[in-house]
N, C-alpha and C. Protein backbone atom coordinates (compact mmCIF):
# COMPACT_ATOMS: atom_id res chain seq x y z
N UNK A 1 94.94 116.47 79.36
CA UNK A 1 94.53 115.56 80.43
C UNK A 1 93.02 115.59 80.58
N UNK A 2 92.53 114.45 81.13
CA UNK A 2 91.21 114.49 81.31
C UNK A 2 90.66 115.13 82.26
N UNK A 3 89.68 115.92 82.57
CA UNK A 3 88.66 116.56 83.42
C UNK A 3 88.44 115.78 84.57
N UNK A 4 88.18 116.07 85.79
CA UNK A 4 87.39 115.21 86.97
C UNK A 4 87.78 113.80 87.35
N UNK A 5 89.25 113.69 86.81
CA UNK A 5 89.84 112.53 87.13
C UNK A 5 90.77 112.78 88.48
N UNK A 6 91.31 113.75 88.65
CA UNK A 6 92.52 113.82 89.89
C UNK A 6 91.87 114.47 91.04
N UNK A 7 92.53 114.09 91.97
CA UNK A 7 91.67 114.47 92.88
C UNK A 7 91.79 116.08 93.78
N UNK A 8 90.92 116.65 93.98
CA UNK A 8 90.30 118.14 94.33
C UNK A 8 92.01 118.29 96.00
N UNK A 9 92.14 117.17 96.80
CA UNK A 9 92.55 117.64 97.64
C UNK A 9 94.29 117.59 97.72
N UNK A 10 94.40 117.57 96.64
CA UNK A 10 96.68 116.86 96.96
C UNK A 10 96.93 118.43 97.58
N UNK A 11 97.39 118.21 98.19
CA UNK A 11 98.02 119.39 99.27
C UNK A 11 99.86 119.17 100.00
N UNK A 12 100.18 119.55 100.81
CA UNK A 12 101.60 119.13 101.45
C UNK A 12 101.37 118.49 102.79
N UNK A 13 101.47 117.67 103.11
CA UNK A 13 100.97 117.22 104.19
C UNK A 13 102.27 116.91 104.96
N UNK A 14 102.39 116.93 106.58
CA UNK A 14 103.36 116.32 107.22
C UNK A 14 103.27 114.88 107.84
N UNK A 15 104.20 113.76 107.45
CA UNK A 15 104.28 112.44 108.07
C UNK A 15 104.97 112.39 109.27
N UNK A 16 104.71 111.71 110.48
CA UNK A 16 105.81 111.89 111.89
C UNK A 16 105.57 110.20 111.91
N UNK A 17 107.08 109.78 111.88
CA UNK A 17 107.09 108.95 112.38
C UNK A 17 107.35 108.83 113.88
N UNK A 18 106.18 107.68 114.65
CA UNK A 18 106.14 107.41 115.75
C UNK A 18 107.17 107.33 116.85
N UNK A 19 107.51 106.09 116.39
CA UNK A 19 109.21 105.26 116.68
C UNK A 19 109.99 106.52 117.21
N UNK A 20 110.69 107.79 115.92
CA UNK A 20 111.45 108.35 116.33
C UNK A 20 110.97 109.77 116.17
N UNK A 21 110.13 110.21 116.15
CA UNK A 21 109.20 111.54 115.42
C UNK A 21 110.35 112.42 114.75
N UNK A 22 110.16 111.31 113.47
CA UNK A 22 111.14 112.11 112.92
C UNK A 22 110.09 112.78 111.74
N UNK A 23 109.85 114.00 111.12
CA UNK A 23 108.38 114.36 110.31
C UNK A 23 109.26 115.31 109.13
N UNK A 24 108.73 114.64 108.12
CA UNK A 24 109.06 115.05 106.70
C UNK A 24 107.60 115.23 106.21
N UNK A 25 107.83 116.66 104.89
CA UNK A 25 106.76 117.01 104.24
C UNK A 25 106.81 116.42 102.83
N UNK A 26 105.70 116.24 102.22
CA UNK A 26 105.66 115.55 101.18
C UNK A 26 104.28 116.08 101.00
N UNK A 27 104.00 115.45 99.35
CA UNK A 27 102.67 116.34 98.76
C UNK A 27 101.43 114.54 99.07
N UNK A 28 100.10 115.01 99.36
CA UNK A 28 99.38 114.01 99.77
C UNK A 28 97.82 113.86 99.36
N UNK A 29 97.12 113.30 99.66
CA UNK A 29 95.84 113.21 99.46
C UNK A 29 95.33 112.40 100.81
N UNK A 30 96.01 112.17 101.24
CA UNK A 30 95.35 111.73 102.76
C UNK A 30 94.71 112.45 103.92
N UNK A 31 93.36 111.81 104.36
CA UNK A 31 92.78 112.81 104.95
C UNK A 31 93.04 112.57 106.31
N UNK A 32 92.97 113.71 107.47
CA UNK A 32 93.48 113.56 108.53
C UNK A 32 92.74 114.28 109.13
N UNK A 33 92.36 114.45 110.35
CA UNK A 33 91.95 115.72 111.51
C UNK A 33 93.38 116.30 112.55
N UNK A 34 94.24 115.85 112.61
CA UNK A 34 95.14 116.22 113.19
C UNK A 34 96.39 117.45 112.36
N UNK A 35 97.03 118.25 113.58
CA UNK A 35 97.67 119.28 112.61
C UNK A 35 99.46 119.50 113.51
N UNK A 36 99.76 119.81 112.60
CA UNK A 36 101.25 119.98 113.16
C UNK A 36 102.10 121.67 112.45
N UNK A 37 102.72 121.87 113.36
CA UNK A 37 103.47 123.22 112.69
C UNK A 37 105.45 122.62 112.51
N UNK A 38 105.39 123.11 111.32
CA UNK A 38 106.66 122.73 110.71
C UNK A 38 107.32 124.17 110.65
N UNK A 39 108.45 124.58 111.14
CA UNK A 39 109.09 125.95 110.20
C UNK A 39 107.91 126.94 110.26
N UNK A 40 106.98 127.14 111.55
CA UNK A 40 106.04 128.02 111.46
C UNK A 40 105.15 128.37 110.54
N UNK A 41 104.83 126.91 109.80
CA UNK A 41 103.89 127.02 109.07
C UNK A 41 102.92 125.32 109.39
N UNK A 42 101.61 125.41 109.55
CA UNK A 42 100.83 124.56 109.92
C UNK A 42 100.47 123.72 109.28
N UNK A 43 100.16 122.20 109.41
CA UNK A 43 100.35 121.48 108.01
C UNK A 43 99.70 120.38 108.16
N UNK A 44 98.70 119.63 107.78
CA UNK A 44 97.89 118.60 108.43
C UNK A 44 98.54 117.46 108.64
N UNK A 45 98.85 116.37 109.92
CA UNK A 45 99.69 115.77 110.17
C UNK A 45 99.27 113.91 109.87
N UNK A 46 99.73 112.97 109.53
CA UNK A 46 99.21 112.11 109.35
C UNK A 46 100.59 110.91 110.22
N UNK A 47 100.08 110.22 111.00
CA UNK A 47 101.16 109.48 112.02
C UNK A 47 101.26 108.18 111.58
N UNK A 48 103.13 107.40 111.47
CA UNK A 48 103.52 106.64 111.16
C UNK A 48 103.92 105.57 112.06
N UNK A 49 103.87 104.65 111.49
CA UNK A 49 104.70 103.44 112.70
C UNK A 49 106.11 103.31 112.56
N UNK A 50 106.41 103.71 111.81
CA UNK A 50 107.85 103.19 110.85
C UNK A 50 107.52 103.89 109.53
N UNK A 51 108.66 104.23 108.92
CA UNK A 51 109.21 105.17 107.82
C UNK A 51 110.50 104.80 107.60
N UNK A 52 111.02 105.82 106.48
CA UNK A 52 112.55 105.18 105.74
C UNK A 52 113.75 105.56 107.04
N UNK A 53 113.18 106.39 108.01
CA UNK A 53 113.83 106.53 109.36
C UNK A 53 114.31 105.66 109.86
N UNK A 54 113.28 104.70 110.00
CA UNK A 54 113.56 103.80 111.43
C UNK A 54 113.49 102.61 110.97
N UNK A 55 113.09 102.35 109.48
CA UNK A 55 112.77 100.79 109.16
C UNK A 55 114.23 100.41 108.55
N UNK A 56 114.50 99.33 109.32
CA UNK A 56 116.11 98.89 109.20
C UNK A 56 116.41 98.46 107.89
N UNK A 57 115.58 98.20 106.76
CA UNK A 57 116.40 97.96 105.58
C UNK A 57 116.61 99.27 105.03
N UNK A 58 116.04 100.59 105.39
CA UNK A 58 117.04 101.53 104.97
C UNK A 58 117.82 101.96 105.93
N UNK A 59 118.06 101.82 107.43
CA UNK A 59 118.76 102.32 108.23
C UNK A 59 120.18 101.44 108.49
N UNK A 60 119.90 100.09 107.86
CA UNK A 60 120.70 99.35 107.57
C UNK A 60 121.31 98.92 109.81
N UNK A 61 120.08 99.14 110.80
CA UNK A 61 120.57 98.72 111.58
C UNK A 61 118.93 97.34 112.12
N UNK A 62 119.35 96.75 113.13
CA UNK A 62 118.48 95.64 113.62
C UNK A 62 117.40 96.34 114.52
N UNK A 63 116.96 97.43 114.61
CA UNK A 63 115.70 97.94 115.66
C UNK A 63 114.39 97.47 115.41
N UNK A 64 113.87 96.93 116.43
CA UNK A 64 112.88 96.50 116.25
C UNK A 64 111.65 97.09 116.97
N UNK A 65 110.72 97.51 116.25
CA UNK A 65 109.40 98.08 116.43
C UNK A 65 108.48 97.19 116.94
N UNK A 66 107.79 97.06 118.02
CA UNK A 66 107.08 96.19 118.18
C UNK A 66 105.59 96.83 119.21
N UNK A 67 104.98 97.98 118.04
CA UNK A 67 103.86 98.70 119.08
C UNK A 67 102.55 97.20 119.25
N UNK A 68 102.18 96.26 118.68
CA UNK A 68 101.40 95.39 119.03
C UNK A 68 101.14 94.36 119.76
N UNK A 69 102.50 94.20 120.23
CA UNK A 69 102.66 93.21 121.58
C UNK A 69 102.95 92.13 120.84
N UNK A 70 103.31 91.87 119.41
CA UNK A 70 102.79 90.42 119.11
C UNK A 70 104.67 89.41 119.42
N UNK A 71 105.74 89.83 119.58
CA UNK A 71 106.51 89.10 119.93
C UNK A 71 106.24 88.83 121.57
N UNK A 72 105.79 89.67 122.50
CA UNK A 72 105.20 89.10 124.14
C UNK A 72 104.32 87.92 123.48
N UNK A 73 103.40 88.13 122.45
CA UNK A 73 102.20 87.23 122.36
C UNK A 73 102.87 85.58 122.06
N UNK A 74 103.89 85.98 121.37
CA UNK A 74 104.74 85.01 120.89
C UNK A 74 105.47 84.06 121.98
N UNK A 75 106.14 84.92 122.32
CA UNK A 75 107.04 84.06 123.33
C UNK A 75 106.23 83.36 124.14
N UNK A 76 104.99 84.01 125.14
CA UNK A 76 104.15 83.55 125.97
C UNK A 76 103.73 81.76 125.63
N UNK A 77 103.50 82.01 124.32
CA UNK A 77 102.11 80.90 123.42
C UNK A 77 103.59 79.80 123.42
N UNK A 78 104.80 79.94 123.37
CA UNK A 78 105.49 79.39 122.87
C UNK A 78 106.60 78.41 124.22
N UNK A 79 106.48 79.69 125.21
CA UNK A 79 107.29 79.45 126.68
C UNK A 79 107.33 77.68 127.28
N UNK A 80 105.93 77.08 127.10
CA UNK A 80 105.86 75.47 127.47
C UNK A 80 106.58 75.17 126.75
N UNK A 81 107.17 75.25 125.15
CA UNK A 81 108.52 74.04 124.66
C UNK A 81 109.63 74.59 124.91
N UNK A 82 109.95 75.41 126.18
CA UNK A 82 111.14 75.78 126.45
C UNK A 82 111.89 74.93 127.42
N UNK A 83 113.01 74.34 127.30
CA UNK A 83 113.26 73.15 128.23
C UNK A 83 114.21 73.69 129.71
């Protein structure tokens, strides 16, 4: 393999998803300032909106996530063609 191609930081990092804090470890390169303890061991934490948890084509149910307001934004903009 080549020299100075991969990068210095892949480590194990923990993901939490938001929605349901549900937090799985996996190996990463993402940088974070935040930290979390798993199984009494400390692990730099990086936060999700949705993951294979909560996002309904793998949960196979209809929940809907909506941290940006944009279906309120929706309905609002939309409420005058309501008869």
């Amino acid at each position: 393999m080549r020299k100075g191609i991969h990068p210095e930081n892949y480590r194990v990092v923990a993901f939490k998803d938001m929605s349901n804090d549900d937090v799985f470890l996996t190996k990463s390169t993402a940088n974070t300032n935040e930290t979390i303890e798993v199984d009494g061991v400390e692990y730099p934490l990086v936060k999700m909106e949705i993951s294979r948890t909560s996002h309904p084509y793998y949960t196979g149910k209809s929940k809907l996530v909506d941290t940006a307001g944009r279906i309120d934004k929706f309905k609002n903009k939309y409420a005058k063609f309501k008869k």
